[in-house]
N, C-alpha and C. Protein backbone atom coordinates (compact mmCIF):
# COMPACT_ATOMS: atom_id res chain seq x y z
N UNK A 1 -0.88 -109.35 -86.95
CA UNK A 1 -1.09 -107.99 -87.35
C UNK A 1 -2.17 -107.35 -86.48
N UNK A 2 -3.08 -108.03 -86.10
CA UNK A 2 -4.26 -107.15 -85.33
C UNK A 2 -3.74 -107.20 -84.00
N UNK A 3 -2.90 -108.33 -83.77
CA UNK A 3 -2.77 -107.93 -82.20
C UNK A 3 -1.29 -106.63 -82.67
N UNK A 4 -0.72 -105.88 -83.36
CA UNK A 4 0.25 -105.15 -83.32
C UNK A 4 -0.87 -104.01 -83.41
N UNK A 5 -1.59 -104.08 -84.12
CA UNK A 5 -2.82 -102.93 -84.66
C UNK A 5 -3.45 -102.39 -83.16
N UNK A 6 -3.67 -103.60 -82.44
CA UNK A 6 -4.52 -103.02 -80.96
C UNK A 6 -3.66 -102.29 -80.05
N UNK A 7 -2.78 -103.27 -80.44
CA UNK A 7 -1.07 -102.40 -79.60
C UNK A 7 -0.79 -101.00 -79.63
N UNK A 8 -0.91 -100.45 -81.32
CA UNK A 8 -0.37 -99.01 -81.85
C UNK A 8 -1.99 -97.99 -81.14
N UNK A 9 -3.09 -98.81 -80.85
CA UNK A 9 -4.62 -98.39 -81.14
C UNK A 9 -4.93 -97.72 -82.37
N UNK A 10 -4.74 -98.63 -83.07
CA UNK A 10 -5.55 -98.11 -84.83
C UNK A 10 -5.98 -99.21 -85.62
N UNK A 11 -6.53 -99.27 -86.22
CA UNK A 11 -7.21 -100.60 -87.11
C UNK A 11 -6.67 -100.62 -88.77
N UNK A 12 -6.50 -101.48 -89.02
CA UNK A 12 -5.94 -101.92 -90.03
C UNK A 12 -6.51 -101.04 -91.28
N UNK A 13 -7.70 -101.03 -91.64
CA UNK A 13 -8.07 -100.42 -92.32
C UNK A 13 -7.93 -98.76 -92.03
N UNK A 14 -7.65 -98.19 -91.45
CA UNK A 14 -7.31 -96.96 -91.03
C UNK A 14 -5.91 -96.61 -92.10
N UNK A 15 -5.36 -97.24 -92.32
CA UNK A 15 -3.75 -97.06 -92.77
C UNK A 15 -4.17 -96.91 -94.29
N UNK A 16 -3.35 -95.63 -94.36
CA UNK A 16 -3.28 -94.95 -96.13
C UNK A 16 -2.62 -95.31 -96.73
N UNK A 17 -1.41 -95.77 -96.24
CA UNK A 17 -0.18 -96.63 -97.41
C UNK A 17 0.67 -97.15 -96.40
N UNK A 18 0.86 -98.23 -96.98
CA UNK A 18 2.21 -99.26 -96.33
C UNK A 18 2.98 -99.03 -97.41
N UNK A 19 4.24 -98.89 -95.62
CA UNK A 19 5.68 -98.72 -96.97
C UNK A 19 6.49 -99.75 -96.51
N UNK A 20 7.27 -100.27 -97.11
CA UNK A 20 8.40 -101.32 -96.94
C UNK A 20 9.88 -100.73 -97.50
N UNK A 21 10.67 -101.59 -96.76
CA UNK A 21 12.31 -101.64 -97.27
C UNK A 21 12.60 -102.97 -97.81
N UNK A 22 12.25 -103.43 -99.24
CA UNK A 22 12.89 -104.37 -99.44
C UNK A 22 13.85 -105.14 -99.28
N UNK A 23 14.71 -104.71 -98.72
CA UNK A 23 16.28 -105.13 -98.77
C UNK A 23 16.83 -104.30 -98.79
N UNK A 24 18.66 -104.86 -98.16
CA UNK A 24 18.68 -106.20 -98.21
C UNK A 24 18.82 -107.12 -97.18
N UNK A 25 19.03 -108.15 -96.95
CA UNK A 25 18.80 -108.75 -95.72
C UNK A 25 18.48 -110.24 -95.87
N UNK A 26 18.16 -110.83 -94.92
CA UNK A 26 18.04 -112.42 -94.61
C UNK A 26 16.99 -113.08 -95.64
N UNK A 27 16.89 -113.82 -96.37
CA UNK A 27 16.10 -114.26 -97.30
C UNK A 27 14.51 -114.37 -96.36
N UNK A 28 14.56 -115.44 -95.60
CA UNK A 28 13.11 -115.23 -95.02
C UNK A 28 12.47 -114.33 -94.43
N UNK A 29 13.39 -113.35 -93.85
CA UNK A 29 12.83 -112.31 -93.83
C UNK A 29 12.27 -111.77 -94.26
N UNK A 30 13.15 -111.13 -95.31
CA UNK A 30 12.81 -110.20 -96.72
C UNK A 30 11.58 -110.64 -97.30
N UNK A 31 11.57 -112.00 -97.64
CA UNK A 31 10.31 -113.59 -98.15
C UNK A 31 9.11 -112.69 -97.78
N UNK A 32 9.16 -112.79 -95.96
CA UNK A 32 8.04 -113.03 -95.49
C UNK A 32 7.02 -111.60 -95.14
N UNK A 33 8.16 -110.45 -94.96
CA UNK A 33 7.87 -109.42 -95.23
C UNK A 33 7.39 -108.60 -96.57
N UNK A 34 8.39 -108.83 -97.15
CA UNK A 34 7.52 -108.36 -98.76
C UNK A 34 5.60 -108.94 -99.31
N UNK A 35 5.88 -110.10 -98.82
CA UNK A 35 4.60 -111.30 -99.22
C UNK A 35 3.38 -110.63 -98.59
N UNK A 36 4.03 -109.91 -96.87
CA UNK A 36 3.01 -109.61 -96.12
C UNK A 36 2.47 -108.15 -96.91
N UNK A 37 3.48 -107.66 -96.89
CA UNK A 37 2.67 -106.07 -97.54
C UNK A 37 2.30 -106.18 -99.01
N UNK A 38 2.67 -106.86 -99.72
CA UNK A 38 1.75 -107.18 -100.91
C UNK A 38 0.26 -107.51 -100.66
N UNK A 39 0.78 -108.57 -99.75
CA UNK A 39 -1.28 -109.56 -99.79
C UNK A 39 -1.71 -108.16 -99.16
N UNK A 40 -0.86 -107.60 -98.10
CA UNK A 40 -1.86 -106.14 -97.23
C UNK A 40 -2.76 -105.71 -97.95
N UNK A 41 -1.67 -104.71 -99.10
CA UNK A 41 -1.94 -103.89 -99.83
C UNK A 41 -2.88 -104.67 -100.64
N UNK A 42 -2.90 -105.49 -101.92
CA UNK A 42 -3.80 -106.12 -102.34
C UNK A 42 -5.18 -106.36 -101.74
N UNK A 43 -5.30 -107.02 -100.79
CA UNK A 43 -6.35 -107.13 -99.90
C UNK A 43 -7.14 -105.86 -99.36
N UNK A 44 -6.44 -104.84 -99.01
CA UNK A 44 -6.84 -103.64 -98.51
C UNK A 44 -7.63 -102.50 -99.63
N UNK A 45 -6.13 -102.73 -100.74
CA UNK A 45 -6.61 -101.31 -101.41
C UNK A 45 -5.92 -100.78 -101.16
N UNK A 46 -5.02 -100.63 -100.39
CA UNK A 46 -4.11 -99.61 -99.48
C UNK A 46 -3.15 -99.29 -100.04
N UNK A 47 -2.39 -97.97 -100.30
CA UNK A 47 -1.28 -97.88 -101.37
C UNK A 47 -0.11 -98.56 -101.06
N UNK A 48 0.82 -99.05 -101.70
CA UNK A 48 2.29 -99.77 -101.44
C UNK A 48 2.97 -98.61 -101.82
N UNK A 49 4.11 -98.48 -101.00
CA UNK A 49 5.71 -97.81 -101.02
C UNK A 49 6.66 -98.71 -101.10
N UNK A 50 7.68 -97.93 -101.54
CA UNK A 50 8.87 -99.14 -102.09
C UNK A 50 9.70 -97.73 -102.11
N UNK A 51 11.01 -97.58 -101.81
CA UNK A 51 11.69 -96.85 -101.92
C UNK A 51 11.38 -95.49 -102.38
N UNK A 52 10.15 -94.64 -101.42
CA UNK A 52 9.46 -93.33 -101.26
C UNK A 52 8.44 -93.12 -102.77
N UNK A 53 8.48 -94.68 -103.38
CA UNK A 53 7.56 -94.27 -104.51
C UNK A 53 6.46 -95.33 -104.64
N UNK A 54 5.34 -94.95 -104.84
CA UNK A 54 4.32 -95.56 -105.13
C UNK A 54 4.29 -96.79 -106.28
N UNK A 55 3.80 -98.43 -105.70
CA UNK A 55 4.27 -99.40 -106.15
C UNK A 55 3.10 -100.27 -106.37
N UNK A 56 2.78 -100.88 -107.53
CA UNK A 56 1.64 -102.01 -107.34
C UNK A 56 1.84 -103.28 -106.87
N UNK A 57 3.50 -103.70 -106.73
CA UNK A 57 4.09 -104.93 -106.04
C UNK A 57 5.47 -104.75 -105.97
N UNK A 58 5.76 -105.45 -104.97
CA UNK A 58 7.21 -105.46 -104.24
C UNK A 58 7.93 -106.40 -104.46
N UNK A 59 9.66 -106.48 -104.94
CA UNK A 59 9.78 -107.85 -104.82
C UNK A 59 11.26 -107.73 -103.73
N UNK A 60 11.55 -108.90 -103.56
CA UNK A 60 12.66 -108.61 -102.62
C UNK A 60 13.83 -107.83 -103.35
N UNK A 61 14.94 -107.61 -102.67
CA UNK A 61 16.58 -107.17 -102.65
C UNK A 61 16.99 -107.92 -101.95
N UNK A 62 17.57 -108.91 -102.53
CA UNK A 62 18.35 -109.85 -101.19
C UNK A 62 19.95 -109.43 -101.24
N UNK A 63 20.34 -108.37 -102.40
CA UNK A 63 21.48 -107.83 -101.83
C UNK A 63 23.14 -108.89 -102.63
N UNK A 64 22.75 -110.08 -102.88
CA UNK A 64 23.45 -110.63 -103.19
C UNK A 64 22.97 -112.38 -103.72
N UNK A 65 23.95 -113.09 -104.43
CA UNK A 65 23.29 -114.42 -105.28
C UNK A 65 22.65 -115.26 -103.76
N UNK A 66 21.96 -116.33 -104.27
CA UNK A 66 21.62 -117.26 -102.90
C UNK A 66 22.98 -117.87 -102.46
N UNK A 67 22.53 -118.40 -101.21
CA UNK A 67 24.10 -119.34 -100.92
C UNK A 67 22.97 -120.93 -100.82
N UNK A 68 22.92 -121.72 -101.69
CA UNK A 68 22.24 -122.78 -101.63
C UNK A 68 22.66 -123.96 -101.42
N UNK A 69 23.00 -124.72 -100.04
CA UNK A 69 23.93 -125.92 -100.17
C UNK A 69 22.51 -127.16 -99.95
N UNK A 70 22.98 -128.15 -100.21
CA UNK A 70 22.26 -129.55 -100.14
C UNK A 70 22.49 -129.76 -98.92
N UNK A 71 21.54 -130.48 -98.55
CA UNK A 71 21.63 -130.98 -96.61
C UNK A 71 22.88 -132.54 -97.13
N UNK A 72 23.86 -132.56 -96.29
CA UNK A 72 24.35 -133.85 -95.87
C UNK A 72 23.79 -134.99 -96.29
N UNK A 73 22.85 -134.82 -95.73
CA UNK A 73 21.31 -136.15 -95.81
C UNK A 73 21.10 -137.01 -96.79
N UNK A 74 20.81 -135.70 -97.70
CA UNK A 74 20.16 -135.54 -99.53
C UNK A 74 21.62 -136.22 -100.17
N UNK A 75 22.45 -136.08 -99.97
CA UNK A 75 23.58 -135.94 -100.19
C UNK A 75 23.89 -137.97 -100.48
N UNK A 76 24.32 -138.80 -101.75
CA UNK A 76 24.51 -140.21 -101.58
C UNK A 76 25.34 -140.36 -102.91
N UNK A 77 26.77 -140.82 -102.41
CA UNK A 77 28.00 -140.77 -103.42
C UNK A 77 27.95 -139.71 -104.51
N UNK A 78 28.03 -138.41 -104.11
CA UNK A 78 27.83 -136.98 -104.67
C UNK A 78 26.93 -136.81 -105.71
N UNK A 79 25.45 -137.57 -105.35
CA UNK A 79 24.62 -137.50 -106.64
C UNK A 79 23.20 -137.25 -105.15
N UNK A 80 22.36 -136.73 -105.72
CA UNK A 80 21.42 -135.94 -105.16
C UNK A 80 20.18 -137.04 -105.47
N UNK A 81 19.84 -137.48 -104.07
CA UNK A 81 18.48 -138.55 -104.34
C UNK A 81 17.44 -137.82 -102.89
């Protein structure tokens, strides 16, 4: 973040509200992005956006159920060890 901050030339604390698009989209994505502008905002003080409205936390839209398969690996005469 600070090296994107030196990039734009503005400092982190400068910023009045972070906004995000929850979703929908790639799970870690979404994960790692939402997580980030929460702790931001939390940490900062800084207001959160969420779909043009003012938010105290974000959670994802992943848009659809998980697709969760077991690795091969995990996998020993169809019982999970």
């Amino acid at each position: 973040m600070q090296v994107l901050a030196r990039r734009a030339r503005i400092q982190l604390l400068d910023a009045q509200r972070i906004a995000i698009i929850p979703g929908p989209g790639r799970f870690s994505v979404l994960r790692s992005g939402v997580v980030l502008a929460n702790a931001l905002s939390w940490a900062s003080g800084v207001q959160l956006q969420s779909h043009g409205r003012s938010v105290r936390i974000v959670r994802p839209e992943y848009g659809r159920e998980p697709h969760i398969q077991i690795p091969q690996s995990v996998r020993v005469d169809n019982e999970m060890r």
